[in-house]
Protein backbone atom coordinates (compact mmCIF):
# COMPACT_ATOMS: atom_id res chain seq x y z
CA UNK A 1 92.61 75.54 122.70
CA UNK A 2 91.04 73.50 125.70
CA UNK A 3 95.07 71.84 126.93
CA UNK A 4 97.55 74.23 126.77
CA UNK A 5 100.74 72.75 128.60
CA UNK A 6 102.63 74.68 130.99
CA UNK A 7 105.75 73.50 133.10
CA UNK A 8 104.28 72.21 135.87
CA UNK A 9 100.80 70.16 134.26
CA UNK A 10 100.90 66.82 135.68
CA UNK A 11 98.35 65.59 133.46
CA UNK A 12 98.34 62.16 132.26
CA UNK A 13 99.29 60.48 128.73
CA UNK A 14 95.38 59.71 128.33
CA UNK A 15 94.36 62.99 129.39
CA UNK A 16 96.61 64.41 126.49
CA UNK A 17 95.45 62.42 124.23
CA UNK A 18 92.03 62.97 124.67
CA UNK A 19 92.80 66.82 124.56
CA UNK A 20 95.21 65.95 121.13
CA UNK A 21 92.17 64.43 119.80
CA UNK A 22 89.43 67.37 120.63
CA UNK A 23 91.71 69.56 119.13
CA UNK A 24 92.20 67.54 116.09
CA UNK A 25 88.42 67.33 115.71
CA UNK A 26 87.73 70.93 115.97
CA UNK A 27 90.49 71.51 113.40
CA UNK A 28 88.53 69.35 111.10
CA UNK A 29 85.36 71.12 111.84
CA UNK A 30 87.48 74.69 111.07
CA UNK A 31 88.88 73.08 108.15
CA UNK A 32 85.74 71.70 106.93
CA UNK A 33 84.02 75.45 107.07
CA UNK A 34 86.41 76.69 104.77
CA UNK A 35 85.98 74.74 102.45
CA UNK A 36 82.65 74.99 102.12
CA UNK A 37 83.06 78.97 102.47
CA UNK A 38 85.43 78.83 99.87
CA UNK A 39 83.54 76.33 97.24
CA UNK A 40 80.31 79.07 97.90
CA UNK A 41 82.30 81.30 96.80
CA UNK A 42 83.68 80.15 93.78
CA UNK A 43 80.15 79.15 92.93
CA UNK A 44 78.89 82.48 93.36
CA UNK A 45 82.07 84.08 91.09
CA UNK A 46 80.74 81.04 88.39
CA UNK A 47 77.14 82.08 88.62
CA UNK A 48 77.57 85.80 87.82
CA UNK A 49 79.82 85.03 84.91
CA UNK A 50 77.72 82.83 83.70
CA UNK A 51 75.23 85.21 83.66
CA UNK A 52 76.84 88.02 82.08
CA UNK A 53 77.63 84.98 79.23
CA UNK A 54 74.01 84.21 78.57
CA UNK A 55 73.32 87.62 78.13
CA UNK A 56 76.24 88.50 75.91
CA UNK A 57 75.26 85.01 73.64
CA UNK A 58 72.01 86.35 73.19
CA UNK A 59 72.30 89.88 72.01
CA UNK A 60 75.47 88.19 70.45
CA UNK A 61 72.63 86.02 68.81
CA UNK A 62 70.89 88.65 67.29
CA UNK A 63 73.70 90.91 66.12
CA UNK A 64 75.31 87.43 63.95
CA UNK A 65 71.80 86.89 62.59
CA UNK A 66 71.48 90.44 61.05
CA UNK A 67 75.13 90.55 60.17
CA UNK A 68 74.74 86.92 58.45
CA UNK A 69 71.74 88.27 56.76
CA UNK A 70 73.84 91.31 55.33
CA UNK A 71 76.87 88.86 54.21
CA UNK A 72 74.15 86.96 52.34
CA UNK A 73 72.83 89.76 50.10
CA UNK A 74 76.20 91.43 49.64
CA UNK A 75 77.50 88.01 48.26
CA UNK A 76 74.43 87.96 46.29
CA UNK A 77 75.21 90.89 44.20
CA UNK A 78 78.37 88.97 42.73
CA UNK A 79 77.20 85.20 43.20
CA UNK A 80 74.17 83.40 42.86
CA UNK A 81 71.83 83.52 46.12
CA UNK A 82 72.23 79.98 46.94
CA UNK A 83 75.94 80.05 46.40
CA UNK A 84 75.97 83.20 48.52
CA UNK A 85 74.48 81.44 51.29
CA UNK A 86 76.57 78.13 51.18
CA UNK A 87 79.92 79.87 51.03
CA UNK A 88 78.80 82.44 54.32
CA UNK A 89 76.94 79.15 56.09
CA UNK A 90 80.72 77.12 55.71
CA UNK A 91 82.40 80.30 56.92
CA UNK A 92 80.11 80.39 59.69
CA UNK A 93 80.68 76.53 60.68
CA UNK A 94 83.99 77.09 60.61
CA UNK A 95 84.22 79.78 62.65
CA UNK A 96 81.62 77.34 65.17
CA UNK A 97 84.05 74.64 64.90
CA UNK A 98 87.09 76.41 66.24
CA UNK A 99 85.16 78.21 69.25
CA UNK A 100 83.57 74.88 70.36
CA UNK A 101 87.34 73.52 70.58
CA UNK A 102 89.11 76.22 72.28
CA UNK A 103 86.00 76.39 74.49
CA UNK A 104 86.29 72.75 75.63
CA UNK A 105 90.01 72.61 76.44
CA UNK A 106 89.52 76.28 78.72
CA UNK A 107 86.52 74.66 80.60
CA UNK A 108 88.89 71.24 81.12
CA UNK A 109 91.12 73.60 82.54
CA UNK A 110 88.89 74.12 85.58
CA UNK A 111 90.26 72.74 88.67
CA UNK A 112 87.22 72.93 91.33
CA UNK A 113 89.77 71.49 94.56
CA UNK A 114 89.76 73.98 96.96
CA UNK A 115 93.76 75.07 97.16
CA UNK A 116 93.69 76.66 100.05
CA UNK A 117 92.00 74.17 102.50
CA UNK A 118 94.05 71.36 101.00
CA UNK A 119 97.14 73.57 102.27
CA UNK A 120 96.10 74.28 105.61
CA UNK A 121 94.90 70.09 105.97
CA UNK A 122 98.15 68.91 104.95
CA UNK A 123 99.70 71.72 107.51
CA UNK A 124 97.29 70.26 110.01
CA UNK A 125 98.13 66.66 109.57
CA UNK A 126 101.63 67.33 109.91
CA UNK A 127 100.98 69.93 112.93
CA UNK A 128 98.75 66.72 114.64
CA UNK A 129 101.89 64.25 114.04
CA UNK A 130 104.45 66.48 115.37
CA UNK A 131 102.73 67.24 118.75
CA UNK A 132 101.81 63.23 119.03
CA UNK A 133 105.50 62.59 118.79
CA UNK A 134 106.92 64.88 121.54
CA UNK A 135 104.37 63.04 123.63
């Protein structure tokens, strides 16, 4: 740091302060970097799961549509075709239903504050008031 006391500094109260407050601004600057290091990287986790998601919904996509298909005409050899359909298309909604829900309450779930910086500002503040009292 630029004002590191010793015994014998004979430097005045304004001189302190204005060292108290360059310190406190590059903390803010240090703090400030972290966050935004840590927010990239939270993005970055986000981005490649979301990735890997799409990909999985799609194939996922296909593999429902062909195993739909095959629910249909196995239904149909005991039912009707349209009543086949009906009963696997409620199933299906169903199913739909309950993903969309438990989907919704995970993603509200998401806290996006970075944890970490708000620790260290807090420690900071307190740090900052601590050192302007034994002045």
């Amino acid at each position: 740091m630029t004002g590191e006391l010793h015994p014998n500094d004979r430097r005045s109260l304004g001189e302190l302060t204005g060292d108290l407050l360059t310190n406190a601004q590059e903390i803010v600057r240090d703090e400030v970097r972290l966050a935004k290091a840590e927010i990239r990287q939270e993005i970055k986790t986000a981005i490649r799961g979301a990735a890997m998601l799409i990909a999985g919904a799609v194939l996922g996509l296909f593999a429902l549509g062909l195993a739909l298909a095959t629910a249909v005409i196995a239904l149909a050899i005991v039912l009707d075709l349209w009543l086949a359909a009906l009963l696997v298309t409620i199933a299906m909604a169903t199913v739909a239903v309950i993903l969309l829900l438990v989907g919704r309450s995970r993603i509200q779930e998401v806290d996006p504050k970075p944890e970490e910086t708000v620790a260290s500002v807090k420690e900071t503040v307190e740090w900052t008031k601590q050192q302007a009292q034994r002045r």
